[in-house]
Protein backbone atom coordinates (compact mmCIF):
# COMPACT_ATOMS: atom_id res chain seq x y z
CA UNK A 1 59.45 -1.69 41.72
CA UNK A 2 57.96 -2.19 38.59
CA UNK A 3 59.96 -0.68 35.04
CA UNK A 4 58.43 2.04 32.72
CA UNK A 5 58.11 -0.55 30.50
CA UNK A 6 56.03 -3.21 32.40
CA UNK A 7 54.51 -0.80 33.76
CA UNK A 8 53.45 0.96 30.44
CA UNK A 9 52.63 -2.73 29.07
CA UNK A 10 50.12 -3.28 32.17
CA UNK A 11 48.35 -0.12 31.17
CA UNK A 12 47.90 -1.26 27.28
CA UNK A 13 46.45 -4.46 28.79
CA UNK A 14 44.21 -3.10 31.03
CA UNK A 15 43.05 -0.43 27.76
CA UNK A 16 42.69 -3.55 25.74
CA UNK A 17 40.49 -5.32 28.25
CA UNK A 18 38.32 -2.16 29.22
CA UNK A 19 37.82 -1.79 25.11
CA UNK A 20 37.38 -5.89 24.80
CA UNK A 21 34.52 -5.98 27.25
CA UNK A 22 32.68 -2.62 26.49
CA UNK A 23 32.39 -4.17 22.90
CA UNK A 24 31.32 -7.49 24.53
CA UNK A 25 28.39 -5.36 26.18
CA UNK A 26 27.94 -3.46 22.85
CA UNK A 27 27.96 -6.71 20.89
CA UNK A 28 25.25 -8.05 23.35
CA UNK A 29 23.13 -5.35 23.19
CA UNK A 30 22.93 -5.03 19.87
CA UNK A 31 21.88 -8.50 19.46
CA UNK A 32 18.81 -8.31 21.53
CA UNK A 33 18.04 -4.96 19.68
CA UNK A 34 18.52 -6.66 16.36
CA UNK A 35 16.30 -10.28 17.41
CA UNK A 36 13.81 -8.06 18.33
CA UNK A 37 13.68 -6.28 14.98
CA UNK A 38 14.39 -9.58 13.15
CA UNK A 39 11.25 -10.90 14.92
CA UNK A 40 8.42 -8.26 15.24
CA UNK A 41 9.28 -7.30 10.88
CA UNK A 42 9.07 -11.15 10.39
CA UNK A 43 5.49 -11.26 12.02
CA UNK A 44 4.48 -7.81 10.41
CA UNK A 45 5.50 -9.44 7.04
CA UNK A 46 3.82 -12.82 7.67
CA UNK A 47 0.55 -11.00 8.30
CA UNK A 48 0.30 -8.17 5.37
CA UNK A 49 0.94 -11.48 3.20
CA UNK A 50 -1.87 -13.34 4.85
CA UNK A 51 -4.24 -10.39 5.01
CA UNK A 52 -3.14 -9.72 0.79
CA UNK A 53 -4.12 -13.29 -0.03
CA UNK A 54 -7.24 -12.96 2.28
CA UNK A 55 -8.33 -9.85 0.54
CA UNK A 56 -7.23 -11.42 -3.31
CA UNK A 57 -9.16 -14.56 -2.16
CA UNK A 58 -12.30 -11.98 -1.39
CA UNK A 59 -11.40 -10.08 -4.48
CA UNK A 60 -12.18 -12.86 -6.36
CA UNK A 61 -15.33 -14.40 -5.13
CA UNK A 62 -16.86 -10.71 -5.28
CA UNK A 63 -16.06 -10.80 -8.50
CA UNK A 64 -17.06 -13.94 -9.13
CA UNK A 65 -20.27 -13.75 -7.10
CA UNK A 66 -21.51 -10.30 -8.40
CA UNK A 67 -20.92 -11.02 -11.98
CA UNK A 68 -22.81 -14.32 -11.91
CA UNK A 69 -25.82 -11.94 -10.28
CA UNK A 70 -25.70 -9.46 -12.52
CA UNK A 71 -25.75 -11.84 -15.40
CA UNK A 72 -28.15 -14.24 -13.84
CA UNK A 73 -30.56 -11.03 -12.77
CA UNK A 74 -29.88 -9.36 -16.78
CA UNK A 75 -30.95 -13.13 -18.51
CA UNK A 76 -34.37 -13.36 -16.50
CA UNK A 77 -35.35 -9.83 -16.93
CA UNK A 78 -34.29 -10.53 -20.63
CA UNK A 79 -36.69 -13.62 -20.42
CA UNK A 80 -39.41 -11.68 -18.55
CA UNK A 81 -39.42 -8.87 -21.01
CA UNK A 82 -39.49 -11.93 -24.07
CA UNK A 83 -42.59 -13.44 -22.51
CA UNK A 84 -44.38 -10.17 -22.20
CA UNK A 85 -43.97 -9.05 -25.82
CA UNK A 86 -45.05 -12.26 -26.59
CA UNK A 87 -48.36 -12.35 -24.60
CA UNK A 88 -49.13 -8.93 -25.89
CA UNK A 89 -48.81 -10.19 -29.38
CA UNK A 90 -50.64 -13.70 -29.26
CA UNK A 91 -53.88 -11.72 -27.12
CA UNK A 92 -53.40 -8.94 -30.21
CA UNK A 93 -53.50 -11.60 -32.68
CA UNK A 94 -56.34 -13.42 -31.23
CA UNK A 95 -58.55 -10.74 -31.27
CA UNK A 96 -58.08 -9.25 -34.67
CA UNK A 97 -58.17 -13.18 -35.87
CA UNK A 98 -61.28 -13.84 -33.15
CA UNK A 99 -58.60 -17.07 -32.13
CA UNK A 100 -59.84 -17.74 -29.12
CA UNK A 101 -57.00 -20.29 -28.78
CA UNK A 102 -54.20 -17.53 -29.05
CA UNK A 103 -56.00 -15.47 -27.02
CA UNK A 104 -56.03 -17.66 -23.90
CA UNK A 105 -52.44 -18.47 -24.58
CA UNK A 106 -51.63 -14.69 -24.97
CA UNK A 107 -53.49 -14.49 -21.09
CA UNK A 108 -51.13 -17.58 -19.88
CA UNK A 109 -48.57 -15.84 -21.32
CA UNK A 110 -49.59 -12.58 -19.32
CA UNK A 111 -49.83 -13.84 -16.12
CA UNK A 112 -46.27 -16.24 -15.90
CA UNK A 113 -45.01 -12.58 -16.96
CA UNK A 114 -46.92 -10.84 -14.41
CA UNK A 115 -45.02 -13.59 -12.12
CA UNK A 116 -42.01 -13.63 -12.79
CA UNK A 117 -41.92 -9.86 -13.33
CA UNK A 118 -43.06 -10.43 -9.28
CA UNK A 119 -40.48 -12.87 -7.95
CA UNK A 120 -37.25 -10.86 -9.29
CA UNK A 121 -38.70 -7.68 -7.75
CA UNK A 122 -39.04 -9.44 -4.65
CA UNK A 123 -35.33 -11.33 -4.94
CA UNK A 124 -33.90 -8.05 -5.59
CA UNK A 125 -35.91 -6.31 -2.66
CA UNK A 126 -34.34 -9.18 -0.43
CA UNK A 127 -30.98 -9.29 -1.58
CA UNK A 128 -28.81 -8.71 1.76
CA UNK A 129 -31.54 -9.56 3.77
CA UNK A 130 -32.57 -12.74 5.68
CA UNK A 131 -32.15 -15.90 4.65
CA UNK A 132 -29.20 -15.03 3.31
CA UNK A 133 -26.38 -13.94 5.05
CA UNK A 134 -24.34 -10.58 5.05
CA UNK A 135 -20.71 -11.84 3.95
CA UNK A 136 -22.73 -13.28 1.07
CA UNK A 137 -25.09 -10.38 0.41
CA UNK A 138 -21.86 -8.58 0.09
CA UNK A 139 -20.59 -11.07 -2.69
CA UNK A 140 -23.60 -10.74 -4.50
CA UNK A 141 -24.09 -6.74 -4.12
CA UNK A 142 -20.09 -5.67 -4.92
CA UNK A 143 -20.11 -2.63 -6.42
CA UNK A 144 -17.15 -1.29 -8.84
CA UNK A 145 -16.24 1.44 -5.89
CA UNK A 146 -16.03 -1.20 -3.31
CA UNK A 147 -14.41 -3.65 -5.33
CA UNK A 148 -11.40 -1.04 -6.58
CA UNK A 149 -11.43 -0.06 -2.25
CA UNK A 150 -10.53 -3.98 -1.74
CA UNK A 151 -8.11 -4.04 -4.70
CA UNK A 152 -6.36 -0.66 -2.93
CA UNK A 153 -6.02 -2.84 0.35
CA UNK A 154 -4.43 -5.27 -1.15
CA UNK A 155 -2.50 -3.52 -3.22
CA UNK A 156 -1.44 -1.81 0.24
CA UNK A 157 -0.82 -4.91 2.17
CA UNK A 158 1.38 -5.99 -0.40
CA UNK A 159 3.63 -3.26 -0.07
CA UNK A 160 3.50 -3.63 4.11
CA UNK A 161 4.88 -6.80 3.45
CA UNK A 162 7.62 -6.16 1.25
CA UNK A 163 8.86 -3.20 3.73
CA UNK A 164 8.89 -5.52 6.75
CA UNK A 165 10.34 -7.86 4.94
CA UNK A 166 13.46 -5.70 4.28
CA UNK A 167 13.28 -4.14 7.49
CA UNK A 168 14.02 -8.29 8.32
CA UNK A 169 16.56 -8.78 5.61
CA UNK A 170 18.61 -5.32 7.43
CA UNK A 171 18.51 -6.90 10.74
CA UNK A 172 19.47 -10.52 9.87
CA UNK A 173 22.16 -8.71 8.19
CA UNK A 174 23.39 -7.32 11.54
CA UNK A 175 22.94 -9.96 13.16
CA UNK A 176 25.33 -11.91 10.90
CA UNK A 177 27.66 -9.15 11.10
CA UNK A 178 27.13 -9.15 15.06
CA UNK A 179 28.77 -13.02 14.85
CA UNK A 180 31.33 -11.77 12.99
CA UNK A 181 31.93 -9.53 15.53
CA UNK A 182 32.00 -11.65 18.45
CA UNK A 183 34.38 -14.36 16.53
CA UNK A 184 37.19 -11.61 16.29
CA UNK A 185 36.18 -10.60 19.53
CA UNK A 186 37.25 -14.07 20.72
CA UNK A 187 40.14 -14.22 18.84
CA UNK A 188 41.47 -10.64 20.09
CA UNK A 189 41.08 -12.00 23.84
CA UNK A 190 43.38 -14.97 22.69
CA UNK A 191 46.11 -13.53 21.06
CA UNK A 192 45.63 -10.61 23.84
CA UNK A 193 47.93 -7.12 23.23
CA UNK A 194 49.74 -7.03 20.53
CA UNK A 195 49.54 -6.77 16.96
CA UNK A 196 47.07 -9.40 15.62
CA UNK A 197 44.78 -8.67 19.27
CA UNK A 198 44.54 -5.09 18.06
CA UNK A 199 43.97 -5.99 14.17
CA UNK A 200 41.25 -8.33 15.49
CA UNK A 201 39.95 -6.01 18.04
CA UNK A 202 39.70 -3.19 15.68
CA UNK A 203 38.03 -5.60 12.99
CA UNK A 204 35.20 -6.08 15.57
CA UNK A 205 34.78 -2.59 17.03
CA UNK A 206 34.53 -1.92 12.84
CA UNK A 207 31.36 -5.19 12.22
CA UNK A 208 30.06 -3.69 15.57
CA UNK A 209 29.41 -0.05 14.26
CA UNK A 210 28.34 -1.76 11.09
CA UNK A 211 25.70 -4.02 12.91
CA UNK A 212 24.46 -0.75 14.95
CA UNK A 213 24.17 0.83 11.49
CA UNK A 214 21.73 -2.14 10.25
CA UNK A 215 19.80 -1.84 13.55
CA UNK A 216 19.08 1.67 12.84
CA UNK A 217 18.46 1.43 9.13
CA UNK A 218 16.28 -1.62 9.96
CA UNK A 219 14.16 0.61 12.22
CA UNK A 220 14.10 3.33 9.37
């Protein structure tokens, strides 16, 4: 025969074990649910920062490129324009002066205009075109609409990043909590029933619910 009292003390155990491995389960669970997190907002984070600095990187040449076109394109039409006026007023001078000289010089003049005037139509007219190649046709040819698309990309990016990374930062908190958890897990199933098992116990259920709280503000 066993007494009320063993008896009653068998059933505690037995309620402290049943609780002490459903959190072990819970625990274990939670874990995997929380590595997984950890993991796939670490890799989400890793590439919105590499695809950022890939897009500043292209940000910058376009910039670069297209501004050294522009200027390059601006300073021999400038120089184009320079020589014509100038041909135009040597062959006008030669004639009202009958200077033959000027007015030969004035026809040199004319036709390295004519020229030149010539081979920037046909660079622009070729620009993205063979020989050269599309990534660089697009440096060169950036306009202001496509450069401010790129800057809202990045811009973009950058803020993917940062969310994954706290989505990370939530579930390495869990998981720290989760350890927690399983040390006064360990310690409950020492000191067994009783009044320090049941602190302990209670103390884990408690980083436990915390931890599943993480998991699901980490998946927020």
């Amino acid at each position: 025969m066993i007494s009320p009292d063993s008896a009653a003390e068998l059933r505690a155990e037995k309620r402290f074990d049943l609780v002490a491995a459903i959190l072990i389960g819970a625990i274990a669970v939670l874990a995997a649910l929380l590595a997984v997190i950890q993991i796939g907002a670490s890799q989400a984070a890793t590439r919105a920062d590499l695809e950022a600095a890939r897009l500043a990187s292209d940000l910058s040449a376009r910039i670069s490129a297209s501004q050294m076109a522009t200027d390059s394109s601006f300073g021999a039409q400038q120089t184009a324009i320079v020589l014509g006026l100038e041909s135009v007023a040597r062959q006008l001078a030669g004639l009202e002066n009958n200077d033959a000289t000027s007015t030969a010089v004035g026809a040199a003049q004319q036709s390295a205009y004519q020229k030149l005037t010539a081979a920037l139509t046909a660079t622009s007219e070729t620009s993205g075109g063979a020989p050269v190649d599309l990534y660089t046709a697009g440096l060169l040819g950036a306009t202001t609409q496509q450069l401010l698309t790129e800057l809202a990309e990045q811009n973009h990016q950058v803020d993917v990043a940062a969310a994954a990374s706290t989505h990370e930062q939530r579930a390495v908190l869990g998981l720290s909590l989760l350890a927690l958890a399983g040390v006064l897990t360990g310690l409950a199933a020492v000191l067994r029933e009783g009044r320090g098992g049941r602190i302990s116990l209670t103390a884990a259920c408690a980083m436990a619910a915390f931890a599943g709280a993480m998991a699901a503000w980490a998946l927020i």
